[in-house]
PDB file of N, CA and C in Angstrom:
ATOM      1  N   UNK A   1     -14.162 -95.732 110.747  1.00  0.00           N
ATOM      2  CA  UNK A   1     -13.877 -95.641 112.156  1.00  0.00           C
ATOM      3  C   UNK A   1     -12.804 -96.663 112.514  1.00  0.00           C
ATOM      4  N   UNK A   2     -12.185 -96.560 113.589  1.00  0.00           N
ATOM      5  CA  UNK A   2     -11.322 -97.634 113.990  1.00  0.00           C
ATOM      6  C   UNK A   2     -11.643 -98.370 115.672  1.00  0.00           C
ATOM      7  N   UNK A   3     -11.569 -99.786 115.276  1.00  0.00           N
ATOM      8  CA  UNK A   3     -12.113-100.271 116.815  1.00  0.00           C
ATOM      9  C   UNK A   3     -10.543-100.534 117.229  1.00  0.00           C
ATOM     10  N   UNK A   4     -10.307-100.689 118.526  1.00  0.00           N
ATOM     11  CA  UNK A   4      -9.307-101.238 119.202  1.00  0.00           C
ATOM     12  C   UNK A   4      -9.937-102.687 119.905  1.00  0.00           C
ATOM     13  N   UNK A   5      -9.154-103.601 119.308  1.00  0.00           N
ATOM     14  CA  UNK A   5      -9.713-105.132 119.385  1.00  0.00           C
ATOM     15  C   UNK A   5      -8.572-105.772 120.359  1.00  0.00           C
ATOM     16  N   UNK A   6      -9.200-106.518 121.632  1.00  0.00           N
ATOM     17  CA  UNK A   6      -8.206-107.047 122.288  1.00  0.00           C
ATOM     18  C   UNK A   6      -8.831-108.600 122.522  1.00  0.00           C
ATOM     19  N   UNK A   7      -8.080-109.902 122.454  1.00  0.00           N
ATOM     20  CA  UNK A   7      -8.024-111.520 121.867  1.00  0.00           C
ATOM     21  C   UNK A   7      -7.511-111.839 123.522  1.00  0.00           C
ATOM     22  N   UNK A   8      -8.160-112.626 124.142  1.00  0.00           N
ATOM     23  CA  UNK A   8      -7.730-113.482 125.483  1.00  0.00           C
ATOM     24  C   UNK A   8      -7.728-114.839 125.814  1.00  0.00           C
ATOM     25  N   UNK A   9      -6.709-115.194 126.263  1.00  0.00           N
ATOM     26  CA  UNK A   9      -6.818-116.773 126.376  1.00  0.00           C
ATOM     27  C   UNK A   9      -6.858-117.872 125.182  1.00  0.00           C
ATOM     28  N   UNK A  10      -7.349-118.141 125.358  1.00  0.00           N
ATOM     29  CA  UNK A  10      -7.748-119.363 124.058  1.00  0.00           C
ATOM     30  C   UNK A  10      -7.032-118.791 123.005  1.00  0.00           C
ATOM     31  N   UNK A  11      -8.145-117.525 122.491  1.00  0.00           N
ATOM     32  CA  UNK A  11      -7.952-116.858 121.185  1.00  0.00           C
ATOM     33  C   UNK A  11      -7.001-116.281 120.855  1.00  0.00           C
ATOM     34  N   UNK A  12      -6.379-115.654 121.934  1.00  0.00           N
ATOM     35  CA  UNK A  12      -5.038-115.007 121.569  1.00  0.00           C
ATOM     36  C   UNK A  12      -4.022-115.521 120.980  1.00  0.00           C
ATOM     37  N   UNK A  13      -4.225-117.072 121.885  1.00  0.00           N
ATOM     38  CA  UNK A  13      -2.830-118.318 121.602  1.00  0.00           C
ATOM     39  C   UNK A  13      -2.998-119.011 120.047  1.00  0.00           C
ATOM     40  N   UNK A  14      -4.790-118.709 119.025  1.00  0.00           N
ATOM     41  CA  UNK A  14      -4.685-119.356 118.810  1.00  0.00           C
ATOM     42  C   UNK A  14      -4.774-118.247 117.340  1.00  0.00           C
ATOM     43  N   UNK A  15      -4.907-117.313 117.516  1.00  0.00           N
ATOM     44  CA  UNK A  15      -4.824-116.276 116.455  1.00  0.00           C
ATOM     45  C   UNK A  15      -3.891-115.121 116.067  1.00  0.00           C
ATOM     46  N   UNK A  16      -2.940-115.815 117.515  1.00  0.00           N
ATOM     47  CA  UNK A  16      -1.382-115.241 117.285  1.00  0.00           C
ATOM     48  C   UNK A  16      -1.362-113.675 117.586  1.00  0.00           C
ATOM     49  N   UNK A  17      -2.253-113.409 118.182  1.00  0.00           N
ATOM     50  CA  UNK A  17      -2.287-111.491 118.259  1.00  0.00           C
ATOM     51  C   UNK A  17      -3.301-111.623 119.652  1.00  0.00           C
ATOM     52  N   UNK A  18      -2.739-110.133 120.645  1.00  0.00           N
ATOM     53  CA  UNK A  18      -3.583-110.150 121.741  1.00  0.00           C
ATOM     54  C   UNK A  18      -4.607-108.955 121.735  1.00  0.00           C
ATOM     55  N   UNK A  19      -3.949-107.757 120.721  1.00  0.00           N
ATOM     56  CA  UNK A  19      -4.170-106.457 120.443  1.00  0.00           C
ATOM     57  C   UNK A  19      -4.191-106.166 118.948  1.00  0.00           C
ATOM     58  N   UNK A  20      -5.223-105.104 118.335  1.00  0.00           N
ATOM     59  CA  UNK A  20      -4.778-104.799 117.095  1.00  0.00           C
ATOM     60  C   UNK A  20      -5.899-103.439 117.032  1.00  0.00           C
ATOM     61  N   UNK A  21      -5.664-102.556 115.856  1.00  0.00           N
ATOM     62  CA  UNK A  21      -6.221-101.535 115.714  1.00  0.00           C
ATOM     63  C   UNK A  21      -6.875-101.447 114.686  1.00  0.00           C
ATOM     64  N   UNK A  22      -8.415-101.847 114.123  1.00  0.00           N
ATOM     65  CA  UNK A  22      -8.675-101.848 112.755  1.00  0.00           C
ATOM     66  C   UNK A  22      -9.560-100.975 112.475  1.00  0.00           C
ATOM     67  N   UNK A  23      -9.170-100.691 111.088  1.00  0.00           N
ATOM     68  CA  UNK A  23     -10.202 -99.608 110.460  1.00  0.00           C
ATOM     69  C   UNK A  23     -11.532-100.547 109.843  1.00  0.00           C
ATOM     70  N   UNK A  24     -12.970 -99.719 110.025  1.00  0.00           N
ATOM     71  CA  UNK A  24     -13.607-100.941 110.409  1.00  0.00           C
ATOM     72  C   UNK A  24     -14.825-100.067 109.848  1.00  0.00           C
ATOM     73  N   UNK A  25     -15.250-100.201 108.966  1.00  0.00           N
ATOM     74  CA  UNK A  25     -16.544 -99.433 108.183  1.00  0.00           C
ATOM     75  C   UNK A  25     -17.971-100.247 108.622  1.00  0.00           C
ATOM     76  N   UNK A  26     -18.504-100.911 109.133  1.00  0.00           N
ATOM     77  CA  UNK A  26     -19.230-101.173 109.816  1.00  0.00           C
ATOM     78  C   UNK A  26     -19.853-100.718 110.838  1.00  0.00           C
ATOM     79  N   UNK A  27     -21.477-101.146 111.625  1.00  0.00           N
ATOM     80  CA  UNK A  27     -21.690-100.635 112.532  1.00  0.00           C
ATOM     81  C   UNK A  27     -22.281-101.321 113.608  1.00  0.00           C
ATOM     82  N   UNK A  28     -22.022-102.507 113.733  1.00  0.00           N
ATOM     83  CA  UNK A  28     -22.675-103.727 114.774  1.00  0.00           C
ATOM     84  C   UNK A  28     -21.413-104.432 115.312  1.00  0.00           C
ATOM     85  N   UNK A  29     -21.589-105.289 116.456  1.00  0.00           N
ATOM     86  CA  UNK A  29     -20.405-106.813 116.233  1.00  0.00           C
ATOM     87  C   UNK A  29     -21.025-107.151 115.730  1.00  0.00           C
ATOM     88  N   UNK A  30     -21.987-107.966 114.976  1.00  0.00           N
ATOM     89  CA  UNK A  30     -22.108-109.248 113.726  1.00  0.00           C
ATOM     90  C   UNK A  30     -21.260-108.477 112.699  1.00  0.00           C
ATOM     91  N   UNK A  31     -21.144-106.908 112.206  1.00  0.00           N
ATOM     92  CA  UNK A  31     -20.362-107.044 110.829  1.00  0.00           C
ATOM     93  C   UNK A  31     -19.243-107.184 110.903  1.00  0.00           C
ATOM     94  N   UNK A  32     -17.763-106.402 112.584  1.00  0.00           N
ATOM     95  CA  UNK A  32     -17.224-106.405 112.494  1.00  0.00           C
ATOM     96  C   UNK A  32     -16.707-108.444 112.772  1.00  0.00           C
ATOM     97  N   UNK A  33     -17.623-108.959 113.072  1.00  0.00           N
ATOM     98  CA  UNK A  33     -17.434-110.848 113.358  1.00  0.00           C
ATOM     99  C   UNK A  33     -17.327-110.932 112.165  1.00  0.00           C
ATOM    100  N   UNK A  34     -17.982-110.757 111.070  1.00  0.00           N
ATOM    101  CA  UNK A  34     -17.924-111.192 109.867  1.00  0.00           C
ATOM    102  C   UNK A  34     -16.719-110.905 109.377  1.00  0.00           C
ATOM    103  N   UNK A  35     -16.303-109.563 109.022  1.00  0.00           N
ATOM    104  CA  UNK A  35     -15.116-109.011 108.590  1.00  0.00           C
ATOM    105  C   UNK A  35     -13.386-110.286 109.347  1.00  0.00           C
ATOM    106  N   UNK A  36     -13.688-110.149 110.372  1.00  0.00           N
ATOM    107  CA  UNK A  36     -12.958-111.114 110.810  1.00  0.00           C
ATOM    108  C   UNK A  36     -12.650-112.634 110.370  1.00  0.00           C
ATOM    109  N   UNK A  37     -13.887-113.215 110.219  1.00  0.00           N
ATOM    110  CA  UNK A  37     -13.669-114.329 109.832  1.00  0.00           C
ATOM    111  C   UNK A  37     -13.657-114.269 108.554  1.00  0.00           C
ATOM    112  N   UNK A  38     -13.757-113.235 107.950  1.00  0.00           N
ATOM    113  CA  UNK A  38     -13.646-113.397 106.453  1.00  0.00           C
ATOM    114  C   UNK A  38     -12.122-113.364 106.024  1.00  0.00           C
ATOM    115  N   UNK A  39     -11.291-112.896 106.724  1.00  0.00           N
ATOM    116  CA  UNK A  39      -9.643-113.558 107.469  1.00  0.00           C
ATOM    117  C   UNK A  39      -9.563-115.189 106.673  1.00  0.00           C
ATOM    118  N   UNK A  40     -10.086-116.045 106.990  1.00  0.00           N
ATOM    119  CA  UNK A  40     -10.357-117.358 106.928  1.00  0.00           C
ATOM    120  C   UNK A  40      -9.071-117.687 107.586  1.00  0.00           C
ATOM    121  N   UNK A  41      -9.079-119.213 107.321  1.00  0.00           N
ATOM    122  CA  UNK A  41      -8.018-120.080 108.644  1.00  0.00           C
ATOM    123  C   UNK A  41      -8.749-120.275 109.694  1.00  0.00           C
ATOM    124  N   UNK A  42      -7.546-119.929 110.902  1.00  0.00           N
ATOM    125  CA  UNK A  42      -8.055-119.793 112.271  1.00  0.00           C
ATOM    126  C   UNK A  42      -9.238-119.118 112.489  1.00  0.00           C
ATOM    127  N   UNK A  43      -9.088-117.666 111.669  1.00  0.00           N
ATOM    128  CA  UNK A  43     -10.006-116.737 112.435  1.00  0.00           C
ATOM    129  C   UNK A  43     -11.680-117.183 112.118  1.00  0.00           C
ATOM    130  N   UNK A  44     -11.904-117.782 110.964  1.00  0.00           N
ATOM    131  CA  UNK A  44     -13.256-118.190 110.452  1.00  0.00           C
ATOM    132  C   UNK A  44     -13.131-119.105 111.288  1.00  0.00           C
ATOM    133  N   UNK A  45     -12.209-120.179 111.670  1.00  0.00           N
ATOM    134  CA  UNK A  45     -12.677-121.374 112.875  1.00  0.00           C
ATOM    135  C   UNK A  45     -13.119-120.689 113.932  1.00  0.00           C
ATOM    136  N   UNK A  46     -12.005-120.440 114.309  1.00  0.00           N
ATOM    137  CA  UNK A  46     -12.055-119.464 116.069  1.00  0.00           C
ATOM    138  C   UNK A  46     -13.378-119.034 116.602  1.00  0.00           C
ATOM    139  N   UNK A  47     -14.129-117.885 115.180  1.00  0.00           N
ATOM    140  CA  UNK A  47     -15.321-116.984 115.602  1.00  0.00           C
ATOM    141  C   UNK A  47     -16.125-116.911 114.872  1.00  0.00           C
ATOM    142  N   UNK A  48     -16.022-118.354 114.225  1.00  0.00           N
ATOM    143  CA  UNK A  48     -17.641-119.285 113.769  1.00  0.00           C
ATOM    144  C   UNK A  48     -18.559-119.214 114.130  1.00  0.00           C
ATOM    145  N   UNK A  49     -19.991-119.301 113.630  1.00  0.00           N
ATOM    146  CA  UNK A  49     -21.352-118.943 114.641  1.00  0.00           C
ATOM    147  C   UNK A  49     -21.318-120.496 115.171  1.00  0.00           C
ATOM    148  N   UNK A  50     -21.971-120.521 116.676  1.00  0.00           N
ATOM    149  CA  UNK A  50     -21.769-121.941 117.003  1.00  0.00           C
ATOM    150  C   UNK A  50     -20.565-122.031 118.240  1.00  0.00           C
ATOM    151  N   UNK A  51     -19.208-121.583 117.418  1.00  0.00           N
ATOM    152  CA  UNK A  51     -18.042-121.369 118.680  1.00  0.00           C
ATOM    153  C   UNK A  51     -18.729-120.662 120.146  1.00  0.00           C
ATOM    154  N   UNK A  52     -17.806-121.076 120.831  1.00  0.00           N
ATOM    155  CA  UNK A  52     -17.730-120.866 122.317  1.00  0.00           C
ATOM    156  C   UNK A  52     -16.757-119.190 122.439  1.00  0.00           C
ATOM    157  N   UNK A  53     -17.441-118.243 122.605  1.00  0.00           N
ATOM    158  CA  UNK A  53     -16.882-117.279 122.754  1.00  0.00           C
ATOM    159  C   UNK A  53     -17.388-115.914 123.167  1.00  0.00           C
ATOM    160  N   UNK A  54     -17.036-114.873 124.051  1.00  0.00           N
ATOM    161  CA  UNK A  54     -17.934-113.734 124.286  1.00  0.00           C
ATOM    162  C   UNK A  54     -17.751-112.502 123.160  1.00  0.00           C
ATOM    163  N   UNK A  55     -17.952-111.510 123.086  1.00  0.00           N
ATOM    164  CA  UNK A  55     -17.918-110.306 123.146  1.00  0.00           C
ATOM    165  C   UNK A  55     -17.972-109.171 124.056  1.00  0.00           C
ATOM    166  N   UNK A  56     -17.250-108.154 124.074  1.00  0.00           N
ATOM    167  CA  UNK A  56     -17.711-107.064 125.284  1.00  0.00           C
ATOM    168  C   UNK A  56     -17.157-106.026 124.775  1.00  0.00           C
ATOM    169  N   UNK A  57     -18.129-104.847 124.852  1.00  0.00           N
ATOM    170  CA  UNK A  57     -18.093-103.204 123.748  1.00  0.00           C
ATOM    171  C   UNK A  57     -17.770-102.574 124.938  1.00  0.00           C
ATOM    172  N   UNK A  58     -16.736-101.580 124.729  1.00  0.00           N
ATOM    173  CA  UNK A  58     -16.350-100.621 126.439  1.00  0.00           C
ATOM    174  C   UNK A  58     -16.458-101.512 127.535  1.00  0.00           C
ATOM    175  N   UNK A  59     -16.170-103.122 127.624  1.00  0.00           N
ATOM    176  CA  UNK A  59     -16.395-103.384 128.637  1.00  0.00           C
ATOM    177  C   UNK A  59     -17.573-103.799 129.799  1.00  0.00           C
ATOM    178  N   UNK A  60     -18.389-103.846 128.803  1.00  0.00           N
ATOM    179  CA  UNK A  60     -20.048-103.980 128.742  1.00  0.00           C
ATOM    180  C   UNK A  60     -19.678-105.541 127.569  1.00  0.00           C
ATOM    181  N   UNK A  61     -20.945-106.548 128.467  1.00  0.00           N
ATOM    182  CA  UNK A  61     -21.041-107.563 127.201  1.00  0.00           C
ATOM    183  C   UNK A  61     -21.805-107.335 126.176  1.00  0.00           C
ATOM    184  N   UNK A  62     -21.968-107.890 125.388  1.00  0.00           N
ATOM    185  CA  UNK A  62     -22.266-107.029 123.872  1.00  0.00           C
ATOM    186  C   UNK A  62     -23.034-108.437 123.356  1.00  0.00           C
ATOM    187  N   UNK A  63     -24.343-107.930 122.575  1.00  0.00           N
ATOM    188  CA  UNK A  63     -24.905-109.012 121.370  1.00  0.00           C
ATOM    189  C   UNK A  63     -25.145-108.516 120.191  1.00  0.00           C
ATOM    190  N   UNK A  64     -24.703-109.812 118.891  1.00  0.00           N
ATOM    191  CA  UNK A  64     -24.244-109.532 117.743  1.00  0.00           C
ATOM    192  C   UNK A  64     -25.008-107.813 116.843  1.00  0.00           C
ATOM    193  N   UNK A  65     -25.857-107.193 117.491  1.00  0.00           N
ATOM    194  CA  UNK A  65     -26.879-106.388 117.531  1.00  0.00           C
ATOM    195  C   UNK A  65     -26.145-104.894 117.845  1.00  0.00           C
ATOM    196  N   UNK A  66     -24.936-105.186 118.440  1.00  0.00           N
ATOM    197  CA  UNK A  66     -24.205-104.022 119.643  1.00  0.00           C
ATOM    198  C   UNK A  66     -24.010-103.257 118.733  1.00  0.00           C
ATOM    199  N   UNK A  67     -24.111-101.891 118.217  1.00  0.00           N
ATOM    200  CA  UNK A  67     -23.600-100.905 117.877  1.00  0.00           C
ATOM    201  C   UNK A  67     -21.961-100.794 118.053  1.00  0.00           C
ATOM    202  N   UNK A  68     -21.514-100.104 117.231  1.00  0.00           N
ATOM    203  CA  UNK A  68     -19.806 -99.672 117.473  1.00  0.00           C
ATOM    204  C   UNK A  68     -19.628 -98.577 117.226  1.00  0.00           C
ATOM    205  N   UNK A  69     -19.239 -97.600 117.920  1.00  0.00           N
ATOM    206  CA  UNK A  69     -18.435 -96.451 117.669  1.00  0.00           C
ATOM    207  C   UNK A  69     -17.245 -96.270 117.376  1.00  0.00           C
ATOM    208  N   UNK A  70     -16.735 -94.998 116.775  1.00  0.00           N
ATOM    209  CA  UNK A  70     -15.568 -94.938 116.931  1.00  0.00           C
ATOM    210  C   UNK A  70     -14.765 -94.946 117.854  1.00  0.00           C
ATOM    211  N   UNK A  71     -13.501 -95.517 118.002  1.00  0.00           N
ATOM    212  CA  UNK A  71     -12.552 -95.637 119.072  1.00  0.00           C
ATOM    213  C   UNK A  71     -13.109 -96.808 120.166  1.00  0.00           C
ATOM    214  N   UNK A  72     -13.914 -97.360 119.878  1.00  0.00           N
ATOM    215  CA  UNK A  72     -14.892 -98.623 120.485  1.00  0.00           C
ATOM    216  C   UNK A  72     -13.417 -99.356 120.974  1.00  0.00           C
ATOM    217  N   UNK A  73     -13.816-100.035 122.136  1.00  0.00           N
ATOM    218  CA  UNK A  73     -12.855-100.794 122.444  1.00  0.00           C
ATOM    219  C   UNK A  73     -13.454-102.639 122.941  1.00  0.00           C
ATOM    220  N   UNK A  74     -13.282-103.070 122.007  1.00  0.00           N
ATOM    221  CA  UNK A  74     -14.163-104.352 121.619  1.00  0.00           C
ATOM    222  C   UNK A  74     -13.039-105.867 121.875  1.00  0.00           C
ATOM    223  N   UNK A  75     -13.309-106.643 123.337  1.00  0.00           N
ATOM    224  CA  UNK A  75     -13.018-107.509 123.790  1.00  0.00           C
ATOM    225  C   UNK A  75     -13.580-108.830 123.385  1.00  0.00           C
ATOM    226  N   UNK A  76     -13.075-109.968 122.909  1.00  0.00           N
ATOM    227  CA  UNK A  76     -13.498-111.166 122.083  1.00  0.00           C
ATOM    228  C   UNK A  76     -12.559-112.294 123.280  1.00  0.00           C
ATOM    229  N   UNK A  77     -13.578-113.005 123.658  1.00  0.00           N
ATOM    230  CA  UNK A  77     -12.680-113.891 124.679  1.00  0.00           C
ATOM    231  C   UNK A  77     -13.520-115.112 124.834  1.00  0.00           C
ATOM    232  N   UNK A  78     -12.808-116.272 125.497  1.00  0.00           N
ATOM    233  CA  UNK A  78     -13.751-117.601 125.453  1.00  0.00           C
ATOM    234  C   UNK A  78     -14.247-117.286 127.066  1.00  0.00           C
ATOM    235  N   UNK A  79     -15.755-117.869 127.361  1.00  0.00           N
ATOM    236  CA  UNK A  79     -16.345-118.251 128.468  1.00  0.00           C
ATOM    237  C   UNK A  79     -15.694-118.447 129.716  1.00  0.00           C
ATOM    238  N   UNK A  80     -15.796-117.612 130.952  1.00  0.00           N
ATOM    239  CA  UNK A  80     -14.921-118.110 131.954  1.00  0.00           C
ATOM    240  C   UNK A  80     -15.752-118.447 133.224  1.00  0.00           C
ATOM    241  N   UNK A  81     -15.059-119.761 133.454  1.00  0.00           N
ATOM    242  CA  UNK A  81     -15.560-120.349 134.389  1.00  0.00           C
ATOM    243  C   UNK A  81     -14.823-120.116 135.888  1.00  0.00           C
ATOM    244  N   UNK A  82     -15.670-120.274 137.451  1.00  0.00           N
ATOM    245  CA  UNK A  82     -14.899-120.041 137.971  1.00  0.00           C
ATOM    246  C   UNK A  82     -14.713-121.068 139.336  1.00  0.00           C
ATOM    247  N   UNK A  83     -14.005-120.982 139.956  1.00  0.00           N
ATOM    248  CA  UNK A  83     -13.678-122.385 140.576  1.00  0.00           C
ATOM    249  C   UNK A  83     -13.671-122.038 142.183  1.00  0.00           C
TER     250      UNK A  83
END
């Protein structure tokens, strides 16, 4: 299947990409988190268990548990606070 993955703020600046399209044989966010940080560098820092960061599946927040479909459109962003 392929997710469409979009990186905000923090992560974007710090993983150099805001958008990407991956083919993604998995079926949760914990596998596609894993797959990611298995990247190593940044991306194993970035979306470490422990880091400060959300998830959200269609736009819905998501736990590591979330199912993925195909064409899933899966948002990874840091905590926002508001003032």
């Amino acid at each position: 299947m392929n997710v469409r993955l979009l990186y905000f703020a923090r992560l974007r600046e710090r993983l150099g990409v805001g958008e990407e399209t991956l083919a993604f044989d998995g079926a949760t966010v914990a596998e596609l988190l894993a797959v990611l940080r298995a990247r190593g560098g940044v991306w194993a820092e970035e979306l470490a268990p422990g880091r400060s960061f959300r998830v959200a599946v269609n736009q819905e927040l998501a736990t590591p548990d979330t199912p993925l479909a195909d064409a899933a459109e899966v948002a990874v962003f840091p905590p926002v606070t508001g003032g």
